[in-house]
Protein backbone atom coordinates (compact mmCIF):
# COMPACT_ATOMS: atom_id res chain seq x y z
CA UNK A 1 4.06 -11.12 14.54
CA UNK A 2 5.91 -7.94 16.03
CA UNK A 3 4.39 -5.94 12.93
CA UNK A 4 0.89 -6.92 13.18
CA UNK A 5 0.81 -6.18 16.95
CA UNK A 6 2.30 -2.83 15.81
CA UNK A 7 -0.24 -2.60 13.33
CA UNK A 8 -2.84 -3.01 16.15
CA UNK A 9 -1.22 -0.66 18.51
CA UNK A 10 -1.64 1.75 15.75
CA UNK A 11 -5.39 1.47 14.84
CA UNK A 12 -6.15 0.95 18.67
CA UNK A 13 -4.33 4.70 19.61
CA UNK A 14 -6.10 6.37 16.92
CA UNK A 15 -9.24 4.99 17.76
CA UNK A 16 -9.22 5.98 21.49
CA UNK A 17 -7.58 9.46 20.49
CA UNK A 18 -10.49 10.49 18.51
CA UNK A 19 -8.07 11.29 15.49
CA UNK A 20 -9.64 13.43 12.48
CA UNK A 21 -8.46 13.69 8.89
CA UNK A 22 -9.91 15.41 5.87
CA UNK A 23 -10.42 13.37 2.50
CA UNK A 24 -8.26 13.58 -0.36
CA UNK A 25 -8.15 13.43 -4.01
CA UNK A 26 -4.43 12.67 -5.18
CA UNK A 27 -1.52 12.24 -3.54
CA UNK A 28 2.13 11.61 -4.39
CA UNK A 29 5.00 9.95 -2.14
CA UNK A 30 6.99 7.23 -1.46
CA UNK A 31 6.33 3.41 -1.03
CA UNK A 32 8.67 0.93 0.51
CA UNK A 33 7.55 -2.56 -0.05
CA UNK A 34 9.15 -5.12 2.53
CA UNK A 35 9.39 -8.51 3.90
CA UNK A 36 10.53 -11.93 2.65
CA UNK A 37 13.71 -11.22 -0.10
CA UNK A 38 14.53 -7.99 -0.98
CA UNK A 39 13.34 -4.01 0.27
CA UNK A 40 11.97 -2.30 -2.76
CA UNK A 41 11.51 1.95 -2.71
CA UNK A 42 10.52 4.32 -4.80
CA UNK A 43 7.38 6.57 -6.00
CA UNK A 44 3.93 6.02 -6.02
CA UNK A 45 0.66 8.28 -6.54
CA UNK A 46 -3.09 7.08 -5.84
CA UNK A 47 -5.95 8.63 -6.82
CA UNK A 48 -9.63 8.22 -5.66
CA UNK A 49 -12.48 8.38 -7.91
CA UNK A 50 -15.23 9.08 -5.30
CA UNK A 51 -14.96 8.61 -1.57
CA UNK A 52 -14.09 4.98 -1.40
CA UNK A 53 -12.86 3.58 -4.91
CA UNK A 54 -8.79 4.70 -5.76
CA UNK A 55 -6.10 3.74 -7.85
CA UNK A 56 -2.58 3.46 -6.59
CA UNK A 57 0.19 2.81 -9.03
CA UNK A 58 3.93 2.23 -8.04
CA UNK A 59 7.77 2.26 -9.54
CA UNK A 60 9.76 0.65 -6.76
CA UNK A 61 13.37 -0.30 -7.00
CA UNK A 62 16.03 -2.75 -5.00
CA UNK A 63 17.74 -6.27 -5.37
CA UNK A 64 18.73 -5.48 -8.97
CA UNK A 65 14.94 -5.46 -9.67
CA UNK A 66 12.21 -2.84 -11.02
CA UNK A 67 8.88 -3.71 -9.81
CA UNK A 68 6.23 -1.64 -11.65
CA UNK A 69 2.34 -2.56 -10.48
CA UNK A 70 -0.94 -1.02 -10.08
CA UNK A 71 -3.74 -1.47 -7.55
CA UNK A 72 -7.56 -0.72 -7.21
CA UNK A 73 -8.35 0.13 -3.77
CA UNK A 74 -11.78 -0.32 -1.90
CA UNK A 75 -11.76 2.10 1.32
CA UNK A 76 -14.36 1.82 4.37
CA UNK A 77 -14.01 4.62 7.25
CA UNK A 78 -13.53 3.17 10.87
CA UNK A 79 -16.32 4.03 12.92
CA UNK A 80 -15.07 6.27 15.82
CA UNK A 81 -11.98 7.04 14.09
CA UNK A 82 -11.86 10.12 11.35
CA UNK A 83 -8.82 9.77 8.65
CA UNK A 84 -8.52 5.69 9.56
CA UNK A 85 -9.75 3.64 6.84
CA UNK A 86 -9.45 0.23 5.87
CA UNK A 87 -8.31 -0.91 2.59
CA UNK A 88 -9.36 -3.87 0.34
CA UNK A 89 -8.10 -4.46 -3.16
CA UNK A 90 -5.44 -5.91 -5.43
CA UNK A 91 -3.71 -5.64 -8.98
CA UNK A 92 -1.27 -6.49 -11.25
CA UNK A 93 2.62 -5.77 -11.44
CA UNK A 94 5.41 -6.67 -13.10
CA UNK A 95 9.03 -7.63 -12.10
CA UNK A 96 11.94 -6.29 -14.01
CA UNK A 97 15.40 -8.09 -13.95
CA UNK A 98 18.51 -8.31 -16.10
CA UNK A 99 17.48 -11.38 -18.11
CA UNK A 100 13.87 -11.31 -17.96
CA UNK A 101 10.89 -10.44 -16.11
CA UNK A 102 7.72 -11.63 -14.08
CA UNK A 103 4.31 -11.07 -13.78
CA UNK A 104 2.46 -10.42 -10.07
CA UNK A 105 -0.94 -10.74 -8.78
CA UNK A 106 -1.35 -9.10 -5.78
CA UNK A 107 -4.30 -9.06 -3.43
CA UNK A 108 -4.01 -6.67 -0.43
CA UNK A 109 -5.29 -5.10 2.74
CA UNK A 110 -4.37 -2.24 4.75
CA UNK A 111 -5.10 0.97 6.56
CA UNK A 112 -4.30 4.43 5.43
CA UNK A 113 -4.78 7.66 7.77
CA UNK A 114 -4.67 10.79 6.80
CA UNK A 115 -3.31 13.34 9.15
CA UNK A 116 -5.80 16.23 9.87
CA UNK A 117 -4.75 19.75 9.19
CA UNK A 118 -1.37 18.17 7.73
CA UNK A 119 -1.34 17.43 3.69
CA UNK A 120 0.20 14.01 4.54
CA UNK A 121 -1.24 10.22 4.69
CA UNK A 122 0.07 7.05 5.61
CA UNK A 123 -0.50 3.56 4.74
CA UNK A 124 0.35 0.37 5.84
CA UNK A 125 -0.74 -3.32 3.83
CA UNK A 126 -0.20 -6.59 3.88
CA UNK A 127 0.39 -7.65 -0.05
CA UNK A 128 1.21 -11.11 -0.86
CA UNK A 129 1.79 -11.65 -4.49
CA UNK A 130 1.53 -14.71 -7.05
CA UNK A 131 4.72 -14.46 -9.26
CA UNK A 132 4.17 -16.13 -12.59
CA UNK A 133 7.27 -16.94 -14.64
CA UNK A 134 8.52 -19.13 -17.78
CA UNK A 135 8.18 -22.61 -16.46
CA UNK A 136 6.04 -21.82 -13.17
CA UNK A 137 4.85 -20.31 -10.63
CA UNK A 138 5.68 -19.21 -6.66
CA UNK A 139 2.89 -17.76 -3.56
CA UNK A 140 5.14 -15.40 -1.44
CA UNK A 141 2.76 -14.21 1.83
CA UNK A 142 5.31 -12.23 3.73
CA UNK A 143 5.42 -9.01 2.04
CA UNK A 144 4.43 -5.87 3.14
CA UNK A 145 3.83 -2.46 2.17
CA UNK A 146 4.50 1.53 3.88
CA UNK A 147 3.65 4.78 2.27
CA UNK A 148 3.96 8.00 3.00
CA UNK A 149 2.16 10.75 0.70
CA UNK A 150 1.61 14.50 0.10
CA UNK A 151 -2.33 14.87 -0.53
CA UNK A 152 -3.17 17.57 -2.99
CA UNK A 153 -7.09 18.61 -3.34
C-alpha cells in the first residue's frame, strides 16, 4: 500500500509542477525488479518504434536466478503533465535456475518520465507474472518493477 501511495505522490507532484520532458528513441540502464521472493538487477534497453509503441527487453539477476524477458509497451502522455506517460503492455520471460528453468507471462502497467533537459528516464510498473513449470503452474501479483535509463536520440 505504502508504494502505491508513493506512486501517487509521484504522478500528483509532477502534475501540479508542470514538469516537461523531451521524447526519446533508445535508452539503456538498469532495472530492479522487486516484491514477493527475491530482488532481481541488472540491464535493460527499450526502444520505441513511433511515439507510443516500444520494446523493452531485460537480463536481471538475484536469488541464484537469471530472469531474461521482453515486453511491448503501449505509452499515452498525461494531459497537463510533459515527460509523464502511462504504460500498458506485457511479454514473455524466462527464469533461469541451476536445475531447470521457467517460463513467465507478464502483463504490466506503469509510468515512465523522462527528465527534461537531462538524458535520463524513469519508470516505475506493477508486473505480475504467470510462471509455468513441469507439472504446473503459480499467479504471483506482488512484483514490481524500477528503471532508471540514459536516453540516446
Amino acid at each position: 500500500m505504502k508504494k502505491l501511495l508513493l506512486l501517487f505522490s509521484l504522478t500528483a507532484l509532477l502534475s501540479v509542477t508542470g514538469a516537461k520532458a523531451q521524447d526519446y528513441k533508445t535508452a539503456v540502464g538498469l532495472s530492479i525488479d522487486f516484491g514477493t521472493g527475491a530482488t532481481l538487477v541488472g540491464p535493460s534497453i527499450k526502444h520505441f518504434f513511433n511515439p507510443a509503441d516500444a520494446v523493452n527487453a531485460e537480463i536481471i539477476f538475484g536469488g541464484n536466478s537469471t530472469l531474461i524477458q521482453g515486453f511491448y509497451q503501449h505509452h499515452w502522455p498525461l494531459k497537463d503533465a510533459q515527460g509523464l506517460k502511462f504504460y500498458l503492455g506485457g511479454g514473455p520471460g524466462v527464469n533461469l535456475y541451476e536445475g531447470g528453468s521457467t517460463f513467465i507471462l507478464r502483463p504490466m502497467a506503469g509510468l515512465e518520465y523522462k527528465i527534461k533537459d537531462a538524458p535520463i528516464a524513469l519508470n516505475f510498473d506493477w508486473r505480475p507474472g504467470l510462471f509455468l513449470y513441469d507439472g504446473g503452474s503459480e499467479f504471483e501479483a506482488g512484483r514490481f518493477g524500477i528503471g532508471i535509463k540514459y536516453t540516446l536520440k
